[in-house]
N, C-alpha and C. Protein backbone atom coordinates (compact mmCIF):
# COMPACT_ATOMS: atom_id res chain seq x y z
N UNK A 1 -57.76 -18.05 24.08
CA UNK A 1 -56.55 -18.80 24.32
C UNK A 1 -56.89 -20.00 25.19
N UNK A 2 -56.86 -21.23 25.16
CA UNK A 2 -57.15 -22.19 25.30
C UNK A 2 -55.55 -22.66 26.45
N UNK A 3 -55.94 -22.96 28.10
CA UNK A 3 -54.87 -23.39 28.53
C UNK A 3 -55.37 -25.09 29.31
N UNK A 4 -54.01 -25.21 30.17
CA UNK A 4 -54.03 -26.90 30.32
C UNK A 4 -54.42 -26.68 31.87
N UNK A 5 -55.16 -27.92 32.48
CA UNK A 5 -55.44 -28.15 33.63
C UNK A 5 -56.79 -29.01 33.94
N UNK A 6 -57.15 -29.51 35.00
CA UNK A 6 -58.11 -29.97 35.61
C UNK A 6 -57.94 -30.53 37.49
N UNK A 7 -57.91 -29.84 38.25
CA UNK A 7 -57.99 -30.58 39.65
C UNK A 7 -58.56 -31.66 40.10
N UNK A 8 -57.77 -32.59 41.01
CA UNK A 8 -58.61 -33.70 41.10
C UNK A 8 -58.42 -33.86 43.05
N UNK A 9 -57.21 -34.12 43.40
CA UNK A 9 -56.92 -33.87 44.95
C UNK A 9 -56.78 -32.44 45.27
N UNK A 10 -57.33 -32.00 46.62
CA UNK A 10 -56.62 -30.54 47.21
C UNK A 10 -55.97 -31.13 48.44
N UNK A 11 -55.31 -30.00 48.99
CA UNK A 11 -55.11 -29.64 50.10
C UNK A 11 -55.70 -28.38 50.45
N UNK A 12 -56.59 -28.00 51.19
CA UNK A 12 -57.45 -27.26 51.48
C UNK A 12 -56.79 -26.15 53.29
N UNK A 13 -56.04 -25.14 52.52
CA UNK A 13 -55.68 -24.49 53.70
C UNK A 13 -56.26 -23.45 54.49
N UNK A 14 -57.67 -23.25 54.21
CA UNK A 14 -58.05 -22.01 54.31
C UNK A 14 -60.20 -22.38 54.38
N UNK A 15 -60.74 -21.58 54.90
CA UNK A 15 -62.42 -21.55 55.06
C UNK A 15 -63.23 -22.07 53.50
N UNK A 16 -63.58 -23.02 53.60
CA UNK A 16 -64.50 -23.29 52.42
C UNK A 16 -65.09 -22.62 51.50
N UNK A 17 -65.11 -22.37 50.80
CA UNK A 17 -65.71 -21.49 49.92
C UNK A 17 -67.56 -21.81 49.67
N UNK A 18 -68.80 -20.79 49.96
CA UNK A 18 -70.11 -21.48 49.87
C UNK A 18 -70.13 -21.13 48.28
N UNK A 19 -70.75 -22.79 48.14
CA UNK A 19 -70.63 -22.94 46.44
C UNK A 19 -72.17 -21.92 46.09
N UNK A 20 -73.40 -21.85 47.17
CA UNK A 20 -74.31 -20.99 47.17
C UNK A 20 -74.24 -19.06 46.63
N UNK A 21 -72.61 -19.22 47.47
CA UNK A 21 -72.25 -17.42 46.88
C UNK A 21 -72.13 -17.50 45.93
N UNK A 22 -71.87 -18.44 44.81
CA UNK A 22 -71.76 -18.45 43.61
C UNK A 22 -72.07 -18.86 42.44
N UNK A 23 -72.78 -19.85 42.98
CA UNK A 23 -73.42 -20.24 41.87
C UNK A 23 -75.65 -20.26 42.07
N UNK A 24 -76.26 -20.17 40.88
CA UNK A 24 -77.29 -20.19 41.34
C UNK A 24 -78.09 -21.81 42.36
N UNK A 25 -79.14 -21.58 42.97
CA UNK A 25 -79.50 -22.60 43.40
C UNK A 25 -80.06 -23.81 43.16
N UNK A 26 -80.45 -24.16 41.77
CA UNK A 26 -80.49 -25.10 40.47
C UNK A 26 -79.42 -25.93 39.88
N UNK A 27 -78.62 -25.08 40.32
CA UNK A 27 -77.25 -25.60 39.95
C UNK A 27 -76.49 -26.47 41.79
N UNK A 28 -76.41 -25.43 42.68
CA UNK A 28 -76.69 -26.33 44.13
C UNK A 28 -77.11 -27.72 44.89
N UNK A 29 -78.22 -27.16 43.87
CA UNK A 29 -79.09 -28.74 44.38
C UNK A 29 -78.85 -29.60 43.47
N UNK A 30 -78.04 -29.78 42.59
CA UNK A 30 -77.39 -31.12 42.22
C UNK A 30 -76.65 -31.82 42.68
N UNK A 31 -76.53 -33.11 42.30
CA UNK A 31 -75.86 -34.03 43.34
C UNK A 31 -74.36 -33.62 43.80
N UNK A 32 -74.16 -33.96 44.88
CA UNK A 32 -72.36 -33.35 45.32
C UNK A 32 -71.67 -34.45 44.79
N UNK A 33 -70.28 -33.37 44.18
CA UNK A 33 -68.85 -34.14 43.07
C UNK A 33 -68.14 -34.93 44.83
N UNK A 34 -68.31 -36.31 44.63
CA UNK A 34 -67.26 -36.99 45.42
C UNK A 34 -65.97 -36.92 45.47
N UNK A 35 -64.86 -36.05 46.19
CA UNK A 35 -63.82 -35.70 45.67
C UNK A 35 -63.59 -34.52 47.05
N UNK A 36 -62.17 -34.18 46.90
CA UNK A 36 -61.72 -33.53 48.04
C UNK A 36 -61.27 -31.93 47.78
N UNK A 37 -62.77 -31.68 46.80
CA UNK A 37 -63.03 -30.29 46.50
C UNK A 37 -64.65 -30.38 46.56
N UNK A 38 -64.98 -28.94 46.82
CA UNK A 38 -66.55 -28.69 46.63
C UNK A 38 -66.86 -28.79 45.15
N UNK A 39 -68.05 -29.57 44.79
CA UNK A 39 -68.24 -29.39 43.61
C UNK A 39 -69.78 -29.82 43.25
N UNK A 40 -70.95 -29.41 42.66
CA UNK A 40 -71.54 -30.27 42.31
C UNK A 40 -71.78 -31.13 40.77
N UNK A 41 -72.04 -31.90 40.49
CA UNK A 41 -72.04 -32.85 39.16
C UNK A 41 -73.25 -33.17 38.71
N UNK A 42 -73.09 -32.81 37.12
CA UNK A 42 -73.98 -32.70 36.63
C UNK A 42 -73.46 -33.78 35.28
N UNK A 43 -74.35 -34.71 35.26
CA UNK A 43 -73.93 -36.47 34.10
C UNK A 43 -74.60 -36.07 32.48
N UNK A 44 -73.92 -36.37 31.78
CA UNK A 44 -73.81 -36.22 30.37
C UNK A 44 -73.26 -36.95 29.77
N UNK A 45 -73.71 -37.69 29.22
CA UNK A 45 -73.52 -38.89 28.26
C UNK A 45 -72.05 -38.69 27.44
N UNK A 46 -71.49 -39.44 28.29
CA UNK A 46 -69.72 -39.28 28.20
C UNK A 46 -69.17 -37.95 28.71
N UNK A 47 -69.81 -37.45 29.41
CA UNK A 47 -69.02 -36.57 30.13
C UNK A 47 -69.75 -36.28 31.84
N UNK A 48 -69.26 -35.58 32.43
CA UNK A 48 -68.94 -35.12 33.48
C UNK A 48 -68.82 -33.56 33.86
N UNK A 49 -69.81 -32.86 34.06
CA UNK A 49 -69.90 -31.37 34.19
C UNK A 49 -69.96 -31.15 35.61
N UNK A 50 -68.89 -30.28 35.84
CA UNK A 50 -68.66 -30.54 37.49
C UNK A 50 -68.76 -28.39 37.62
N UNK A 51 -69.35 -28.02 38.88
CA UNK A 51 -69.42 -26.31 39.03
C UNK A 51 -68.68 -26.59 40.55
N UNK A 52 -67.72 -25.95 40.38
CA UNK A 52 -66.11 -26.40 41.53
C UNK A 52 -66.18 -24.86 42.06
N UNK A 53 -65.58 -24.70 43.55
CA UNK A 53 -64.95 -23.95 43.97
C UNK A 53 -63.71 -24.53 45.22
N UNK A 54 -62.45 -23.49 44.70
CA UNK A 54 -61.50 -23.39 45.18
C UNK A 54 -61.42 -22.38 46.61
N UNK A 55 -60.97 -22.84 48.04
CA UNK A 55 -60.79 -21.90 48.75
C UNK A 55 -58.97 -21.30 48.12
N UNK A 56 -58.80 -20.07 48.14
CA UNK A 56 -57.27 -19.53 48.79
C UNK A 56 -56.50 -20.39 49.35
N UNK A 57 -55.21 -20.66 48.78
CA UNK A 57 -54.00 -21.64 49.21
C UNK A 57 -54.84 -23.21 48.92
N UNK A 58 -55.88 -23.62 48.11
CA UNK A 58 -55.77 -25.16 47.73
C UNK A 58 -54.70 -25.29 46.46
N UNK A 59 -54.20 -26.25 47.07
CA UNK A 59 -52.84 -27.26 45.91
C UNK A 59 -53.57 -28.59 45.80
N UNK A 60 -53.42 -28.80 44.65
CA UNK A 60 -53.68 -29.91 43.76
C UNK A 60 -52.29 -30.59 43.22
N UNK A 61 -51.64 -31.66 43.66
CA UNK A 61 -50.29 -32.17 43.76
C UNK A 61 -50.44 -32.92 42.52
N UNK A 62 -49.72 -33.22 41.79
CA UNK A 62 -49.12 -33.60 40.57
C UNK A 62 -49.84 -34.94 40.48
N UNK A 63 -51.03 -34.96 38.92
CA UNK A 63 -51.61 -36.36 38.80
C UNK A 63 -52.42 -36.33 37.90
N UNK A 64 -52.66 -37.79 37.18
CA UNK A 64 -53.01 -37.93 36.10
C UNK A 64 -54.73 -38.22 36.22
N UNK A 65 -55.52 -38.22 34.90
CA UNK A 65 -56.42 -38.78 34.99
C UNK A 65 -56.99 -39.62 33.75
N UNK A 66 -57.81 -40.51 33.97
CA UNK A 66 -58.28 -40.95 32.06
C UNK A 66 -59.30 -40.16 31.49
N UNK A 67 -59.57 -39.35 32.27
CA UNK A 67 -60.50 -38.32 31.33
C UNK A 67 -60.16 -36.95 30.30
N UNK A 68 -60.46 -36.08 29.65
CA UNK A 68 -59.93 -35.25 28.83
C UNK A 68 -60.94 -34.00 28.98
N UNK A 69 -60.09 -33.18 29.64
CA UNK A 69 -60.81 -32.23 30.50
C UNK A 69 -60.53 -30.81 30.23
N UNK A 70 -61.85 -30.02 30.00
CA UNK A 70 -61.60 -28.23 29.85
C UNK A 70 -62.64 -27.60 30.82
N UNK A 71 -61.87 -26.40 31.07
CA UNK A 71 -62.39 -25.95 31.91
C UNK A 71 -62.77 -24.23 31.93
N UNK A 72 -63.66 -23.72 32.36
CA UNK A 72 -63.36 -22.22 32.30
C UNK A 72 -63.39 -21.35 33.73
N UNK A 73 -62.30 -20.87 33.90
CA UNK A 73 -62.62 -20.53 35.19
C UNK A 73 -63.60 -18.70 35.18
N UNK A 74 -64.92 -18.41 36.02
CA UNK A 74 -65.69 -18.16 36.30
C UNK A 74 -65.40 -16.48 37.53
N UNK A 75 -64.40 -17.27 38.23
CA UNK A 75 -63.98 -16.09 39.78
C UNK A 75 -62.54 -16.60 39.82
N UNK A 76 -61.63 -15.46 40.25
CA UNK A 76 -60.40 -15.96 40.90
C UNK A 76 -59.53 -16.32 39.86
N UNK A 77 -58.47 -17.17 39.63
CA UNK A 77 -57.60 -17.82 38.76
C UNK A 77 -56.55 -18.64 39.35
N UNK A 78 -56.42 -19.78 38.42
CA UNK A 78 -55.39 -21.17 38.26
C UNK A 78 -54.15 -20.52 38.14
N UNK A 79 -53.34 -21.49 38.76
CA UNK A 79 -51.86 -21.50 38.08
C UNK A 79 -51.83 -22.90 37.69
N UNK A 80 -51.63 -23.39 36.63
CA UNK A 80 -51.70 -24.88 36.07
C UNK A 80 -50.16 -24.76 35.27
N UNK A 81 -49.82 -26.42 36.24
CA UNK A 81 -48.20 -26.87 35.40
C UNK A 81 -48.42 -27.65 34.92
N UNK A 82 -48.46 -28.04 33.81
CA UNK A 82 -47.83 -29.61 33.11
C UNK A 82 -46.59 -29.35 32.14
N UNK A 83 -46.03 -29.79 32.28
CA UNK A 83 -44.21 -30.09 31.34
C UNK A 83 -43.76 -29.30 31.94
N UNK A 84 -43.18 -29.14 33.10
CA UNK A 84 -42.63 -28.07 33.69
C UNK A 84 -42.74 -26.60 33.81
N UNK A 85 -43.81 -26.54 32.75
CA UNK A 85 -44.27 -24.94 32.60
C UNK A 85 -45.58 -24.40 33.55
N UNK A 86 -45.67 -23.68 34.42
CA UNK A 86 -46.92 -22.87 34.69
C UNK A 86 -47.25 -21.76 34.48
N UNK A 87 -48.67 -21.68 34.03
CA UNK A 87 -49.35 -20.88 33.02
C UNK A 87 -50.68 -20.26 34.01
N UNK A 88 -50.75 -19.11 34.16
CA UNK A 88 -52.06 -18.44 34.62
C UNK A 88 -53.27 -18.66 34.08
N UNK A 89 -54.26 -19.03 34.66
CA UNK A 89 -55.84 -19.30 33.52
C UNK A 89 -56.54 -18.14 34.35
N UNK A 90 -57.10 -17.22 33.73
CA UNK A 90 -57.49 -16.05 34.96
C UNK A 90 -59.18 -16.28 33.98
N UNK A 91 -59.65 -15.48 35.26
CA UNK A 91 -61.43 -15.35 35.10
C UNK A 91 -61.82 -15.24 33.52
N UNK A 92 -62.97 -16.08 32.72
CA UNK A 92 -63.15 -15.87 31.75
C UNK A 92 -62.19 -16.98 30.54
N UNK A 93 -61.01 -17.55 31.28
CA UNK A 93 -60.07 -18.05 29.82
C UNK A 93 -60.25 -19.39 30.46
N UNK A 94 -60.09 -20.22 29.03
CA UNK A 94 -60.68 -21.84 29.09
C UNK A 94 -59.03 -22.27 29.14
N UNK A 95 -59.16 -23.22 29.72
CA UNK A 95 -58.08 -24.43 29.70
C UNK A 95 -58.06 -25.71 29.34
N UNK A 96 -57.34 -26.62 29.26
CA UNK A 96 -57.58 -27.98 28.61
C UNK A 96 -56.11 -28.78 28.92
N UNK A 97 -56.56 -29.80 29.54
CA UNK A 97 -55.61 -30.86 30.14
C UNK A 97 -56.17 -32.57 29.48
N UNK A 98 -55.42 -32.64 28.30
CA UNK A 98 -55.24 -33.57 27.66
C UNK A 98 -55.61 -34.98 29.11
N UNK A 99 -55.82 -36.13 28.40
CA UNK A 99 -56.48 -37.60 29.42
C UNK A 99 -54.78 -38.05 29.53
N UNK A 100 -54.43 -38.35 30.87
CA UNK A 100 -53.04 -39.08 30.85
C UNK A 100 -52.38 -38.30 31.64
N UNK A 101 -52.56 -36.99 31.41
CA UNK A 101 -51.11 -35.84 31.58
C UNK A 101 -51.10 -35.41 32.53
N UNK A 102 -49.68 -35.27 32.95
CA UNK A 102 -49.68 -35.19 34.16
C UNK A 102 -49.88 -33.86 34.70
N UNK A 103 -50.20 -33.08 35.57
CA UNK A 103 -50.64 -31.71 35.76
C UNK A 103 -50.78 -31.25 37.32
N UNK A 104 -50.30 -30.29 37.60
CA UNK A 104 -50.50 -29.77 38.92
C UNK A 104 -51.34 -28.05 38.92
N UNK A 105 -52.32 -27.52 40.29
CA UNK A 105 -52.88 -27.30 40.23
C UNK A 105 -52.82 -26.45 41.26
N UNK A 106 -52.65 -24.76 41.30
CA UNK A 106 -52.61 -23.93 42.65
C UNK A 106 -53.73 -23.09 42.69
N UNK A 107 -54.48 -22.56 43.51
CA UNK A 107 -55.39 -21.31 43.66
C UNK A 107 -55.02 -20.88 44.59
N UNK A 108 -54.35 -19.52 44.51
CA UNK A 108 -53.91 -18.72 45.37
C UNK A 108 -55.04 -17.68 45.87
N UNK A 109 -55.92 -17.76 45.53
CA UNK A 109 -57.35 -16.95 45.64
C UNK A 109 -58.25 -17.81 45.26
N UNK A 110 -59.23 -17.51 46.45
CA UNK A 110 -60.69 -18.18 45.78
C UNK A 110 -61.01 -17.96 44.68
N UNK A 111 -61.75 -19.42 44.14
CA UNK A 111 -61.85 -19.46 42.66
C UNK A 111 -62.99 -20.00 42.61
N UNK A 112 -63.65 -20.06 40.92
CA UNK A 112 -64.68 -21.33 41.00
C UNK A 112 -64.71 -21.44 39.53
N UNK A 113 -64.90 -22.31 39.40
CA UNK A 113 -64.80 -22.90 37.71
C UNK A 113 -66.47 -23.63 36.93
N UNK A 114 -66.42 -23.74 35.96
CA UNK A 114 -67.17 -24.76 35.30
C UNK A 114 -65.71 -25.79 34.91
N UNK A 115 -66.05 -27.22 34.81
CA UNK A 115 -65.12 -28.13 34.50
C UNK A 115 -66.30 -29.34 33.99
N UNK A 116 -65.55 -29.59 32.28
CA UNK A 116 -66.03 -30.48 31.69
C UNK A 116 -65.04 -32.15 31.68
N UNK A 117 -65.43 -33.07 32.07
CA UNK A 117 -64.34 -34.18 32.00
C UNK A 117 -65.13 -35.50 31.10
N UNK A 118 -64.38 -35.11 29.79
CA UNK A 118 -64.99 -36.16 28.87
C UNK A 118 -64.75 -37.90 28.52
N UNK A 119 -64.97 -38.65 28.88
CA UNK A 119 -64.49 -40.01 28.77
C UNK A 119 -64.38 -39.86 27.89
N UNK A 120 -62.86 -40.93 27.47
CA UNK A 120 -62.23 -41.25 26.37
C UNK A 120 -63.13 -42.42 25.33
């Protein structure tokens, strides 16, 4: 089942999450995602492969982007709104947030994702 989302701002209420507990160290030592989540980034010819973690209580406030983005979350789980609807993405299920759309973004539990963001 394929759902909608991608984070781009947090608000970060809670202890950082070490991206080390979770992911291997190959993946670590890639360059850090500039952005007001942990992430590191990994460049692909029109895309953007980002390995994210969410602490408990980050909100991601309502906003668009030009990229066209899926994601799978890994630990933990999303609540992702766009059109007024929010939809659970729990460990294991992919999501997908169309380039443009507008979308908001909760982790009520630490999380961590793979996130692909493909230029248009």
């Amino acid at each position: 089942m394929l759902k909608y989302g991608t984070p781009l701002n947090t608000e970060i209420r809670s202890v950082a999450l070490a991206l080390s507990d979770h992911y291997p160290d190959l993946i670590c030592n890639l360059p850090e995602f500039t952005g007001q989540f942990d992430a590191r980034k990994l460049s692909a010819e029109n895309c953007d492969v980002l390995f994210a973690t969410y602490p408990a209580g980050t909100v991601i406030e309502p906003h668009r982007h030009d990229t066209d983005n899926v994601g799978v979350i890994t630990k933990g789980e999303l609540l992702l709104t766009m059109d007024g609807e929010t939809e659970t993405v729990s460990t294991g299920q992919w999501y997908h947030v169309p380039a443009n759309k507008e979308h908001r973004a909760e982790f009520r539990e630490d999380t961590c994702e793979i996130e692909f963001w493909f230029a248009e």
